[in-house]
Protein backbone atom coordinates (compact mmCIF):
# COMPACT_ATOMS: atom_id res chain seq x y z
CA UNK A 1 -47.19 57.36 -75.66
CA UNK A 2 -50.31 56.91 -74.05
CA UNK A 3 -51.45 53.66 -71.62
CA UNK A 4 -53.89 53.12 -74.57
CA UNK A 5 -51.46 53.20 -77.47
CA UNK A 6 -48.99 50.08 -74.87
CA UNK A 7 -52.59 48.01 -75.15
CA UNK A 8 -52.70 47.70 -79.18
CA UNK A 9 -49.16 47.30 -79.50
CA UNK A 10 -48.42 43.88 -81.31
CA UNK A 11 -47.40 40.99 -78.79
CA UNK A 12 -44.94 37.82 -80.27
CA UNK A 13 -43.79 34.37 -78.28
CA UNK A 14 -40.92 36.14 -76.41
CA UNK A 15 -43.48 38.52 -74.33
CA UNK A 16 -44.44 35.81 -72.13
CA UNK A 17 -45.67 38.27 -69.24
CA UNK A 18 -47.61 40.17 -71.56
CA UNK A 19 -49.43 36.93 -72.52
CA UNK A 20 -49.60 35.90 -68.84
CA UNK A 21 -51.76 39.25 -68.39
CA UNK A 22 -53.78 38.78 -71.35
CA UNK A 23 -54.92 35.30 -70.56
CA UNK A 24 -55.33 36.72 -66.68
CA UNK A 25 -57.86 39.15 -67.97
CA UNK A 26 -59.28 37.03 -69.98
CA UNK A 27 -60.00 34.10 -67.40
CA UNK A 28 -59.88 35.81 -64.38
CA UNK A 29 -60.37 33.28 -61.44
CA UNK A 30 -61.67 30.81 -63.20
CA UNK A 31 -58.61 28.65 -63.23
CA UNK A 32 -56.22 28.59 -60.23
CA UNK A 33 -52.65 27.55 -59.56
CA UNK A 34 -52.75 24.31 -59.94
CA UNK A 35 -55.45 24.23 -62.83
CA UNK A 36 -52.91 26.25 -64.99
CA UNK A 37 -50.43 23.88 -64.73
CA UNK A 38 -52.58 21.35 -65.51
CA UNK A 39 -53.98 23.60 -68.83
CA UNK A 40 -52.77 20.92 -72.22
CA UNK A 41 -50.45 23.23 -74.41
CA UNK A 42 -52.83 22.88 -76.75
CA UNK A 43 -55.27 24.50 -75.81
CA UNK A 44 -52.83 27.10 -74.28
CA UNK A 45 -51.88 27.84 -77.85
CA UNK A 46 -54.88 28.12 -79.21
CA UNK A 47 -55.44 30.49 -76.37
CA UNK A 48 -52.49 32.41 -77.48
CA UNK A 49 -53.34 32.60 -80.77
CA UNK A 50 -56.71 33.96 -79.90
CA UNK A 51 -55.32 36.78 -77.91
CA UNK A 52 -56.02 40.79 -79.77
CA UNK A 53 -52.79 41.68 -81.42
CA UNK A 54 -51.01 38.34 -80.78
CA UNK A 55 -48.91 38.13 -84.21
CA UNK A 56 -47.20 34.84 -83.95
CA UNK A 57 -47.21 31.92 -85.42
CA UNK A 58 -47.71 28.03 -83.90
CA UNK A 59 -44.35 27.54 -86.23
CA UNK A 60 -42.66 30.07 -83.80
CA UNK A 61 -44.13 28.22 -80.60
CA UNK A 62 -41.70 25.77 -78.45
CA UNK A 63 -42.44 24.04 -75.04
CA UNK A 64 -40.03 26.86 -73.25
CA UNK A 65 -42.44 29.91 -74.65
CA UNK A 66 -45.65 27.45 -72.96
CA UNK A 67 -43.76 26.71 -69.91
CA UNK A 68 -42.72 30.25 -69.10
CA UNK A 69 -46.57 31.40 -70.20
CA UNK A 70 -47.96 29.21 -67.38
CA UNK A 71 -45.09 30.09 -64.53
CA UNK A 72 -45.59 34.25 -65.22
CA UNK A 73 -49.74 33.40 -65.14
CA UNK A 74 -49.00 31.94 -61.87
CA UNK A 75 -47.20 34.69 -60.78
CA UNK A 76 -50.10 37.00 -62.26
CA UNK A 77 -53.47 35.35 -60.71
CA UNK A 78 -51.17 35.02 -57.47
CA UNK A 79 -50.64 38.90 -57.26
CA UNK A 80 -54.49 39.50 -57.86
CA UNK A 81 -55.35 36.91 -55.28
């Protein structure tokens, strides 16, 4: 399987690093440590949702899934820093 083919492959609530990455790439440096903590889960789902070949659902979303979505974007703008 090819780099390429790992990039469309659907994500779900449970890959929270995966997500982490997505919304890195997507936002970059535009928030840092503390601003992603700070992000309401709102608009973190909606995020979510928005991300290419996200298929879940806001019925599948809890707090945990949010919570661990910040902490491994943390981890990710902090290894890129």
């Amino acid at each position: 399987m090819s780099f390429e083919a790992f990039e469309d492959m659907p994500i779900s609530w449970a890959n929270h690093e995966d997500i982490a990455i997505k919304l890195y790439e997507k936002f970059g440096d535009e928030f840092g440590e503390s601003q992603i903590y700070r992000i309401r889960f709102t608009d973190l789902l909606d995020w979510v949702m928005g991300l290419p070949h996200f298929e879940g659902t806001k019925e599948e979303c809890n707090e945990g899934h949010l919570e661990q979505i910040q902490a491994k974007w943390v981890y990710e703008w902090r290894d890129n820093q």
